[in-house]
C-alpha atoms as a PDB file:
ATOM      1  CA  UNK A   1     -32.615 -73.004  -5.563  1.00  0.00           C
ATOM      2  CA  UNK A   2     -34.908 -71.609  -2.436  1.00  0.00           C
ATOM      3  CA  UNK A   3     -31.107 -70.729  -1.019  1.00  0.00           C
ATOM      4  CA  UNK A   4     -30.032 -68.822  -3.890  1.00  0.00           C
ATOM      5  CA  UNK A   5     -33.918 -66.597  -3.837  1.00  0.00           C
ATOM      6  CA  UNK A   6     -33.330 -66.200  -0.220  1.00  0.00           C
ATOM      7  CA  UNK A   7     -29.153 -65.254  -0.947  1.00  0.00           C
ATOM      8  CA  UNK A   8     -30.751 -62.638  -2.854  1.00  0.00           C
ATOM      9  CA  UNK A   9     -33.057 -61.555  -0.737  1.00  0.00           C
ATOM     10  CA  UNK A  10     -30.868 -60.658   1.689  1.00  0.00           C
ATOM     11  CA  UNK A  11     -28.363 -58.909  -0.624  1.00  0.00           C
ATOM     12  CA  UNK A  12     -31.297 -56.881  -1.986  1.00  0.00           C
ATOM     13  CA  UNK A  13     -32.757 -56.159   1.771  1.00  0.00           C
ATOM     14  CA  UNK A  14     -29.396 -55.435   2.756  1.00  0.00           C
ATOM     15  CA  UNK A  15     -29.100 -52.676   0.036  1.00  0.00           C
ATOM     16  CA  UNK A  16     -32.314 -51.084   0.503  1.00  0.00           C
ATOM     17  CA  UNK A  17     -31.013 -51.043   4.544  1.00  0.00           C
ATOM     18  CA  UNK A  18     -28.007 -49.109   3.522  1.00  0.00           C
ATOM     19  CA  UNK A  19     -29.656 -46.393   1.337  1.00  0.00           C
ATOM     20  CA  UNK A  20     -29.965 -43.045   3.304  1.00  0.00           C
ATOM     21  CA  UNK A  21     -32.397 -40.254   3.769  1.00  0.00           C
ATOM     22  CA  UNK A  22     -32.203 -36.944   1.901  1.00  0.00           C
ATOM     23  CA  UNK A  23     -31.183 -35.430   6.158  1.00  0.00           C
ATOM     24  CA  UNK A  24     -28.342 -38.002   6.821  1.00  0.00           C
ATOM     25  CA  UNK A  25     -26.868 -37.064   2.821  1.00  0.00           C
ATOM     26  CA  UNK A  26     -27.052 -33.941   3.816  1.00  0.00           C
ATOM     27  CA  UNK A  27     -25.418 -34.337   7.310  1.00  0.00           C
ATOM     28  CA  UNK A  28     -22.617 -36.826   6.052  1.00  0.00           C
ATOM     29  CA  UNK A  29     -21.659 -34.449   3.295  1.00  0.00           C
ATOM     30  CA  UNK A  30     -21.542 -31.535   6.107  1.00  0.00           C
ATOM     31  CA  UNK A  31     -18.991 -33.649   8.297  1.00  0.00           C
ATOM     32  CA  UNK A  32     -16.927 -34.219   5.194  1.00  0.00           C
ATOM     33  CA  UNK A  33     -17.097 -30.422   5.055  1.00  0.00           C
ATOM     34  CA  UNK A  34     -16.166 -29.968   8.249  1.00  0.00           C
ATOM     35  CA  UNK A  35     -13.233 -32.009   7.786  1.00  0.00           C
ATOM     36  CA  UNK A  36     -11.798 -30.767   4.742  1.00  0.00           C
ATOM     37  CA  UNK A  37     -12.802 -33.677   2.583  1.00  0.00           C
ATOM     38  CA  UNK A  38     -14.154 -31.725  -0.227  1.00  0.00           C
ATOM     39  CA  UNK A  39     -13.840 -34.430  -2.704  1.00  0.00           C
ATOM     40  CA  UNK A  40     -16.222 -36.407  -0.469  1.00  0.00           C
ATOM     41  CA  UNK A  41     -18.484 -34.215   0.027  1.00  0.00           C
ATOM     42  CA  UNK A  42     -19.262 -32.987  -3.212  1.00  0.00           C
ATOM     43  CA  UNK A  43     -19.927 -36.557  -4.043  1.00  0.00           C
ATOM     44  CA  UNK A  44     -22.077 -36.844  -1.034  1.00  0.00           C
ATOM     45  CA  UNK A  45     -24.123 -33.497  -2.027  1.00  0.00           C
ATOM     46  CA  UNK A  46     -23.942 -35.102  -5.862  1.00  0.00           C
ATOM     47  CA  UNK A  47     -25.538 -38.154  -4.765  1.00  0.00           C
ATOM     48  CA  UNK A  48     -28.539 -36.222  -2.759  1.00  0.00           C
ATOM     49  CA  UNK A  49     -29.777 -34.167  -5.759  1.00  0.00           C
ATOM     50  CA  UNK A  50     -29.664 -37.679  -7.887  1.00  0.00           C
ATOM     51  CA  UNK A  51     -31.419 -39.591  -5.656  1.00  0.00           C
ATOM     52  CA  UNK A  52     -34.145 -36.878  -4.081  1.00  0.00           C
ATOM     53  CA  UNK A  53     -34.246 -34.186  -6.911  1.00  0.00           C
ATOM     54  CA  UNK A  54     -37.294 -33.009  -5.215  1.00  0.00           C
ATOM     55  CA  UNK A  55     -36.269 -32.673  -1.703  1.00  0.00           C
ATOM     56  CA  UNK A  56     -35.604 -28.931  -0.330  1.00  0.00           C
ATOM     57  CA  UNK A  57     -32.228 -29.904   0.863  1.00  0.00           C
ATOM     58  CA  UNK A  58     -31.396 -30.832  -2.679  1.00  0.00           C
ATOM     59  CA  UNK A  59     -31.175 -27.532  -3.881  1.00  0.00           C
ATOM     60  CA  UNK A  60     -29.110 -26.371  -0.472  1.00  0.00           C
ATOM     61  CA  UNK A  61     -26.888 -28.862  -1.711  1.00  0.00           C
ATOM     62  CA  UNK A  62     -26.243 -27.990  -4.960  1.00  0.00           C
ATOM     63  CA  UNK A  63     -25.673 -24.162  -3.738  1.00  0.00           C
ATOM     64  CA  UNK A  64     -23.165 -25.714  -1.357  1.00  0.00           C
ATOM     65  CA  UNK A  65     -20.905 -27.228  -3.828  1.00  0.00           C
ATOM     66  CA  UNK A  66     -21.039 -23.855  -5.579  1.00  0.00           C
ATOM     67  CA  UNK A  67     -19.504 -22.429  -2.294  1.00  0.00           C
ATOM     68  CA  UNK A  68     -16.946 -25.378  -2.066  1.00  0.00           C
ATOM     69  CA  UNK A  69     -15.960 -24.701  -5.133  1.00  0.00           C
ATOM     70  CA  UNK A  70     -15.591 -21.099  -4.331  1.00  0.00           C
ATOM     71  CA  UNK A  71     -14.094 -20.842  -0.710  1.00  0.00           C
ATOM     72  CA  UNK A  72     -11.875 -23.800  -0.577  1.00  0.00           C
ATOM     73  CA  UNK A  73     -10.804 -24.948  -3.651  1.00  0.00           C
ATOM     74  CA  UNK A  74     -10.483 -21.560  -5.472  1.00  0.00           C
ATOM     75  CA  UNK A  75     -11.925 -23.609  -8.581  1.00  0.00           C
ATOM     76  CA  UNK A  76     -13.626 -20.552 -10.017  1.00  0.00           C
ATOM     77  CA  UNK A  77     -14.765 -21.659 -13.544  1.00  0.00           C
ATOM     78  CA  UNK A  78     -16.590 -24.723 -11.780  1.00  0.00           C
ATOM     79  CA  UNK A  79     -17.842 -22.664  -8.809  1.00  0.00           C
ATOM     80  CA  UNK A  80     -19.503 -20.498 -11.270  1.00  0.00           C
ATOM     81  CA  UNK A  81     -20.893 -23.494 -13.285  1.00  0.00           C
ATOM     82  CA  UNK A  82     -22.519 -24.768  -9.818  1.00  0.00           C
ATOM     83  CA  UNK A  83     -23.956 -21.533  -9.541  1.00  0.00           C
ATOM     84  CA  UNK A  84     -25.582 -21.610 -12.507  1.00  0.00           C
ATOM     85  CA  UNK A  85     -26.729 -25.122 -12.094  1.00  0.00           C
ATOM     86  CA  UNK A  86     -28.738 -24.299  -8.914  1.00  0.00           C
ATOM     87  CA  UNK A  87     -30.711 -21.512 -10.781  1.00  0.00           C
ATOM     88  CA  UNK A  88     -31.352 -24.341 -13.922  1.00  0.00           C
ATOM     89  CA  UNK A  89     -32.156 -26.785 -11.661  1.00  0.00           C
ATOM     90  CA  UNK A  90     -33.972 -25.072  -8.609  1.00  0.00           C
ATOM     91  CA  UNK A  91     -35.263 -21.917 -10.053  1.00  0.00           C
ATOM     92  CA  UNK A  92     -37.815 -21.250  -7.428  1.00  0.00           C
ATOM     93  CA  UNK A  93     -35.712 -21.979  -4.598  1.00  0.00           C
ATOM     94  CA  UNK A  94     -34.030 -19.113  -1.911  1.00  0.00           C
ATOM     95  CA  UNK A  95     -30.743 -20.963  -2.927  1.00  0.00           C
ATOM     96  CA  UNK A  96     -31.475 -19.429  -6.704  1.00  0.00           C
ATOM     97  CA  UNK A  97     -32.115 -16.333  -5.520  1.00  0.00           C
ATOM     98  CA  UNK A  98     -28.661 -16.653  -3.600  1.00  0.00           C
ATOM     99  CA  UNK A  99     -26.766 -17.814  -6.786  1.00  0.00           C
ATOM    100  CA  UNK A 100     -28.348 -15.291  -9.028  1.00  0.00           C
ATOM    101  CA  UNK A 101     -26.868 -12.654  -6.635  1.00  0.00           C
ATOM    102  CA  UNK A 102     -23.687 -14.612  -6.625  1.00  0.00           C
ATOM    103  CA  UNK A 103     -23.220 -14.667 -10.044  1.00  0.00           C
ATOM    104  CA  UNK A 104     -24.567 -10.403 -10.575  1.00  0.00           C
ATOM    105  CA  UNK A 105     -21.650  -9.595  -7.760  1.00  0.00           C
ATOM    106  CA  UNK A 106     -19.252 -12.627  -9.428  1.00  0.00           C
ATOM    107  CA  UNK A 107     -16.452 -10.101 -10.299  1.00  0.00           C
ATOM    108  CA  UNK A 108     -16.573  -7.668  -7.420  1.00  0.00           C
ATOM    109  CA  UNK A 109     -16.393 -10.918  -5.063  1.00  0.00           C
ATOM    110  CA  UNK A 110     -13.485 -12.663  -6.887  1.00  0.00           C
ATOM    111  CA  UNK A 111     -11.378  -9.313  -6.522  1.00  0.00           C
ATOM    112  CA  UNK A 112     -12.028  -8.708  -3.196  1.00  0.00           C
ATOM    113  CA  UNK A 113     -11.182 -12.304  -2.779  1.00  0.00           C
ATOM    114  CA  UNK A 114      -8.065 -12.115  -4.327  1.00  0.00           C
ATOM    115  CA  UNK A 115      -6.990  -9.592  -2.325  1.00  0.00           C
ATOM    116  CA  UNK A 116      -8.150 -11.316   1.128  1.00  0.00           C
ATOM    117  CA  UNK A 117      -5.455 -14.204  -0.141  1.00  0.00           C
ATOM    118  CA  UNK A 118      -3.084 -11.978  -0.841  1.00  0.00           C
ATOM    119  CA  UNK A 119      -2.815 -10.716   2.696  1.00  0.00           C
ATOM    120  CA  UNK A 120      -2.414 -14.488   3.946  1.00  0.00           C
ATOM    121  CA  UNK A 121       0.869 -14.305   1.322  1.00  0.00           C
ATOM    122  CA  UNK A 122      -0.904 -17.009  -1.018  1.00  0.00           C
ATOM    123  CA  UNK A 123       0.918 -14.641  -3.553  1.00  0.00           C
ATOM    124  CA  UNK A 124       0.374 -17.385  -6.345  1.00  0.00           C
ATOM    125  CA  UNK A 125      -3.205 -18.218  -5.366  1.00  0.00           C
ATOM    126  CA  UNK A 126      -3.927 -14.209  -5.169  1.00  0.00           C
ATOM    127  CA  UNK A 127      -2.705 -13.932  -9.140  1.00  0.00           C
ATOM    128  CA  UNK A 128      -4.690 -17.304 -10.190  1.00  0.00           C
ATOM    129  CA  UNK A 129      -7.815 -15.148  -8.790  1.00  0.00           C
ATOM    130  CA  UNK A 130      -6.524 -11.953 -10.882  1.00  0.00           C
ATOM    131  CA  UNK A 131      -6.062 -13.652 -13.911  1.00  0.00           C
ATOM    132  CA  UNK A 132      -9.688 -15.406 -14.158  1.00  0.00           C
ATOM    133  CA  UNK A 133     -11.154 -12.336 -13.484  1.00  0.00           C
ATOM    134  CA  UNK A 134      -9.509 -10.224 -15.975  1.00  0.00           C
ATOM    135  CA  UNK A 135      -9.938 -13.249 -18.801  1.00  0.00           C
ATOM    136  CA  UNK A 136     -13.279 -13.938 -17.941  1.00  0.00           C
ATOM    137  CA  UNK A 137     -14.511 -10.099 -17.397  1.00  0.00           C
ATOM    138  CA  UNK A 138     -12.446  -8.265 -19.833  1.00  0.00           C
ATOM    139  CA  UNK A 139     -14.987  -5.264 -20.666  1.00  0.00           C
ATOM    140  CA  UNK A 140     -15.343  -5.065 -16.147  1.00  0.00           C
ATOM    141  CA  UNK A 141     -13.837  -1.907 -14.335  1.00  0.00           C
ATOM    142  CA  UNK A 142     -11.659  -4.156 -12.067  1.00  0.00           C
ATOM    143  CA  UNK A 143     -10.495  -6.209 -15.143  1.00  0.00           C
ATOM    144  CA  UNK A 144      -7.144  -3.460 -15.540  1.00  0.00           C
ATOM    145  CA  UNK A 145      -6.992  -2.964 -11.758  1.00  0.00           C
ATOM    146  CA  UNK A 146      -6.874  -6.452 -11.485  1.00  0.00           C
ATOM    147  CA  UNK A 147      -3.769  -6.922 -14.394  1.00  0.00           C
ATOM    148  CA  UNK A 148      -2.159  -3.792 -12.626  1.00  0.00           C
ATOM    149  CA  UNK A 149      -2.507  -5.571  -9.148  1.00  0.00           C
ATOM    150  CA  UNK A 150      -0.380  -8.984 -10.628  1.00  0.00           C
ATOM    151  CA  UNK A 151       2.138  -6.709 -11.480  1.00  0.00           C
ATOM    152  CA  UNK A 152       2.628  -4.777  -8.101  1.00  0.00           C
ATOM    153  CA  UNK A 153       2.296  -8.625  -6.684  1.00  0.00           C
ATOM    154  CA  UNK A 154       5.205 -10.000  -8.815  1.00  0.00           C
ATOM    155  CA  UNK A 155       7.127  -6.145  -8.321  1.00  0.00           C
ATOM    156  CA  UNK A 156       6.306  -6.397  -4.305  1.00  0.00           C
ATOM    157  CA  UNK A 157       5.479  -9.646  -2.826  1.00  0.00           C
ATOM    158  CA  UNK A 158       6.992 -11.928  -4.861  1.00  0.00           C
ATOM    159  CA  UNK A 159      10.383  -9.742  -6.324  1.00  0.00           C
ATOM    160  CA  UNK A 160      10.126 -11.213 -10.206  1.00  0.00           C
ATOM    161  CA  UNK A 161      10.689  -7.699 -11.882  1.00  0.00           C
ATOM    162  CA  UNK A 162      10.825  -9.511 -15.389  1.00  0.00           C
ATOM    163  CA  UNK A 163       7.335 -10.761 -14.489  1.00  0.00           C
ATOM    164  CA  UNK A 164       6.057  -7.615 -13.445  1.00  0.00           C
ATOM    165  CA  UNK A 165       6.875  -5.629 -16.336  1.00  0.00           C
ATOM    166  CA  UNK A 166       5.411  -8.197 -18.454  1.00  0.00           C
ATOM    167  CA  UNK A 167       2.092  -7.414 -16.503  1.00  0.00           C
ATOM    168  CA  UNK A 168       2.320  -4.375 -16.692  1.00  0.00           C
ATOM    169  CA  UNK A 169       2.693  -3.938 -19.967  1.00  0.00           C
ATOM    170  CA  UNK A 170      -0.397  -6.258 -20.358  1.00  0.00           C
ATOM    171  CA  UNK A 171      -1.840  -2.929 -18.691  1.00  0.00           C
ATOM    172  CA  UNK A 172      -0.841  -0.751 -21.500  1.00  0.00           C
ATOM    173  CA  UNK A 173      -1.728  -3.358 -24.245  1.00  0.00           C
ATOM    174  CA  UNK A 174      -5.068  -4.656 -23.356  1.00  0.00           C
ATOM    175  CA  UNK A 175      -6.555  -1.187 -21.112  1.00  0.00           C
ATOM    176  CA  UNK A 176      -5.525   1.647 -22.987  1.00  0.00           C
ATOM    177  CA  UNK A 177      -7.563   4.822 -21.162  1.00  0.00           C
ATOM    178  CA  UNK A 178      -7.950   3.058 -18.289  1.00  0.00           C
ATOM    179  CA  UNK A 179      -7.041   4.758 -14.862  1.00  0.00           C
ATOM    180  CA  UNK A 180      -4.006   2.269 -14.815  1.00  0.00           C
ATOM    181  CA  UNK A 181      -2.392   3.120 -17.916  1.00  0.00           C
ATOM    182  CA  UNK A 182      -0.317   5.803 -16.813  1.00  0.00           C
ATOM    183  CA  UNK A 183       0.696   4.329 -13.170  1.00  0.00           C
ATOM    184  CA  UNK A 184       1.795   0.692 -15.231  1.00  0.00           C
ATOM    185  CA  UNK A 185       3.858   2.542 -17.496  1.00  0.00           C
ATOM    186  CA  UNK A 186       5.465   4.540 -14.777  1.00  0.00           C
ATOM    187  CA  UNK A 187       5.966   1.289 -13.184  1.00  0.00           C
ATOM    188  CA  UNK A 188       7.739   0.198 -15.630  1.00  0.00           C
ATOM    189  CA  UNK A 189      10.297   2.600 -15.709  1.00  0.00           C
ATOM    190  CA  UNK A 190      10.855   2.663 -12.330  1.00  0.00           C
ATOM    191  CA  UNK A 191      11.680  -0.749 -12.537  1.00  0.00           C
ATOM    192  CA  UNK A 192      13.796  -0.680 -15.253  1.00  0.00           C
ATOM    193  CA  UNK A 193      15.583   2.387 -13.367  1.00  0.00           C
ATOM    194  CA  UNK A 194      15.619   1.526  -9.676  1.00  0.00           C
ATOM    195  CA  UNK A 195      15.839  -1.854  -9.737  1.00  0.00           C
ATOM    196  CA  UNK A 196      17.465  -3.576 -12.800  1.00  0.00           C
ATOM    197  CA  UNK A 197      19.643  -0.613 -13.311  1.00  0.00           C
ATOM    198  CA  UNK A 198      18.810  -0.319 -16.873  1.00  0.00           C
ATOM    199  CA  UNK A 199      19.646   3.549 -17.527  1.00  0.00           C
ATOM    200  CA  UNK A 200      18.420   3.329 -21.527  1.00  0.00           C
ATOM    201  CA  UNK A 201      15.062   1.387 -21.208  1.00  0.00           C
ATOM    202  CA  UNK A 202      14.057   3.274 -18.106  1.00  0.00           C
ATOM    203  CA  UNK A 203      14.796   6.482 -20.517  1.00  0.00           C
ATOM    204  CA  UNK A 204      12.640   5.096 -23.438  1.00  0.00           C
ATOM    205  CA  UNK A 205       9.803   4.541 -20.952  1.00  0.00           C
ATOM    206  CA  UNK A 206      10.221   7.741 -19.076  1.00  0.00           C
ATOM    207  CA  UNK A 207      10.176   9.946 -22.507  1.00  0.00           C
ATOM    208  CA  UNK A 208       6.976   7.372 -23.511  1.00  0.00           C
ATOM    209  CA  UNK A 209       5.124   8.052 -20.430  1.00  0.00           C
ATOM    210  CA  UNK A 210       5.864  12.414 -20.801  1.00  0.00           C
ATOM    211  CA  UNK A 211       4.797  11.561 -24.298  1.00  0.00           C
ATOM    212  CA  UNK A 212       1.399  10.063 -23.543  1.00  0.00           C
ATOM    213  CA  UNK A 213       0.672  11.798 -20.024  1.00  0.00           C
ATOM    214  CA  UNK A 214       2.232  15.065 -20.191  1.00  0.00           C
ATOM    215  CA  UNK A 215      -0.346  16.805 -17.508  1.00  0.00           C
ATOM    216  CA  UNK A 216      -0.401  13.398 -15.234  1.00  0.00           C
ATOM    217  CA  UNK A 217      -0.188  13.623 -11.678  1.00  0.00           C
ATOM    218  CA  UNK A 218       3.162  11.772 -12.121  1.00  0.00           C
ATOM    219  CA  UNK A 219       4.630  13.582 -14.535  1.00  0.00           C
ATOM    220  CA  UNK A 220       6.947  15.630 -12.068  1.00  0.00           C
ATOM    221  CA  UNK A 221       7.886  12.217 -10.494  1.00  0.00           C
ATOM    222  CA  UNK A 222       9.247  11.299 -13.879  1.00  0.00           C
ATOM    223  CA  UNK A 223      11.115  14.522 -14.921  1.00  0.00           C
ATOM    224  CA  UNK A 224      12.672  14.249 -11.862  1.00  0.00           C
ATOM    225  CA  UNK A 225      13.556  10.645 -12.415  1.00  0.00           C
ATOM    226  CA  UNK A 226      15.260  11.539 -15.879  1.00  0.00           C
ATOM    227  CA  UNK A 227      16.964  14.522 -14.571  1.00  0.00           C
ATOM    228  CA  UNK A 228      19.126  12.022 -12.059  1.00  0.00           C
ATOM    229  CA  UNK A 229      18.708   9.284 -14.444  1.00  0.00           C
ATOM    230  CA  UNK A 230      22.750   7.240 -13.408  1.00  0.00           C
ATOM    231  CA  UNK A 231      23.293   9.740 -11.060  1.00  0.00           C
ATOM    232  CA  UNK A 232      24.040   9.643  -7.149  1.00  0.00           C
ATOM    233  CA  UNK A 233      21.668  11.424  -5.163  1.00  0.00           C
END
């Protein structure tokens, strides 16, 4: 009986010797940073603010599974969560004050993102960034430059016309009066013209863009287009 107290003495000492401090959480979840275990170190960062909800690196924590979230897994939706979470949860903290920021300049950040990826030809990645931003910020100025920039990336980058005129008629469906309009339906008679050699839909889209944007910029772009509509120039 005294052997089994003392057996479980020991396991219980041994468990108390094993728990860490709030500094080596902290600094274990930075190496798995540091060595691309994200997984790992969110759990590590997840375990901190559990066990020391008070402790200042607790809320430096939370902020930098937010930015995990964000720069290396491209998880928006849950990078924006952890955001919010560090405001909930820390409200008086500098990391707040960070997230709050974050989350004002959320849409301005993911585009400029998005188009940081897309010069590193993560052409797929670049359009996952798009797409969140024009779902989740519909009403936002960059929401139609945003679906107008998935088409260009499916017309240029990635050479999937039939995708690109589907985005670009997203343009024309879901921004009407925006500053894209007319350049997305251009675009997609250009497409239809130059590059799937489709002389009667590039005509219906021509005549539909003089119809709509008679005094555009582009106008004399398109005239000229359906005056050598088939023909060799």
């Amino acid at each position: 009986m005294n052997r089994t107290y003392f057996s479980i003495g020991l396991l219980v000492f041994g468990i108390m010797g094993c728990s860490k401090s709030p500094d080596q959480l902290f600094t274990q979840a930075e190496e798995w940073v540091s060595k691309d275990s994200v997984n790992l170190a969110i759990q590590t960062y997840e375990q901190l603010i559990s066990e020391f909800p008070d402790d200042s690196l607790s809320s430096v924590g939370q902020y930098r599974i937010a930015r995990i979230y964000l720069d290396r897994s491209n998880a928006m939706e849950q990078g924006l969560e952890a955001l919010k979470s560090v405001i909930d949860q820390f409200p008086e903290s500098p990391q707040a004050d960070r997230a709050r920021k974050d989350i004002k300049d959320f849409p301005e950040w993911v585009y400029n993102r998005a188009e940081s990826i897309r010069s590193g030809k993560r052409f797929q990645d670049t359009i996952t960034l798009l797409s969140f931003l024009v779902k989740r910020y519909p009403a936002h100025v960059l929401a139609p430059k945003s679906q107008y920039l998935i088409g260009d990336i499916y017309m240029n980058d990635i050479r999937d016309f039939s995708s690109a005129i589907d985005a670009y008629r997203k343009v024309l469906r879901d921004f009407p009066g925006s500053p894209q309009e007319a350049h997305a339906q251009f675009m997609v008679g250009y497409i239809y013209a130059n590059v799937l050699n489709d002389q009667d839909n590039a005509r219906k889209e021509y005549q539909t863009f003089l119809k709509k944007f008679p005094n555009h910029e582009l106008s004399p772009s398109v005239r000229f287009e359906l005056e050598f509509l088939g023909k060799d120039i």
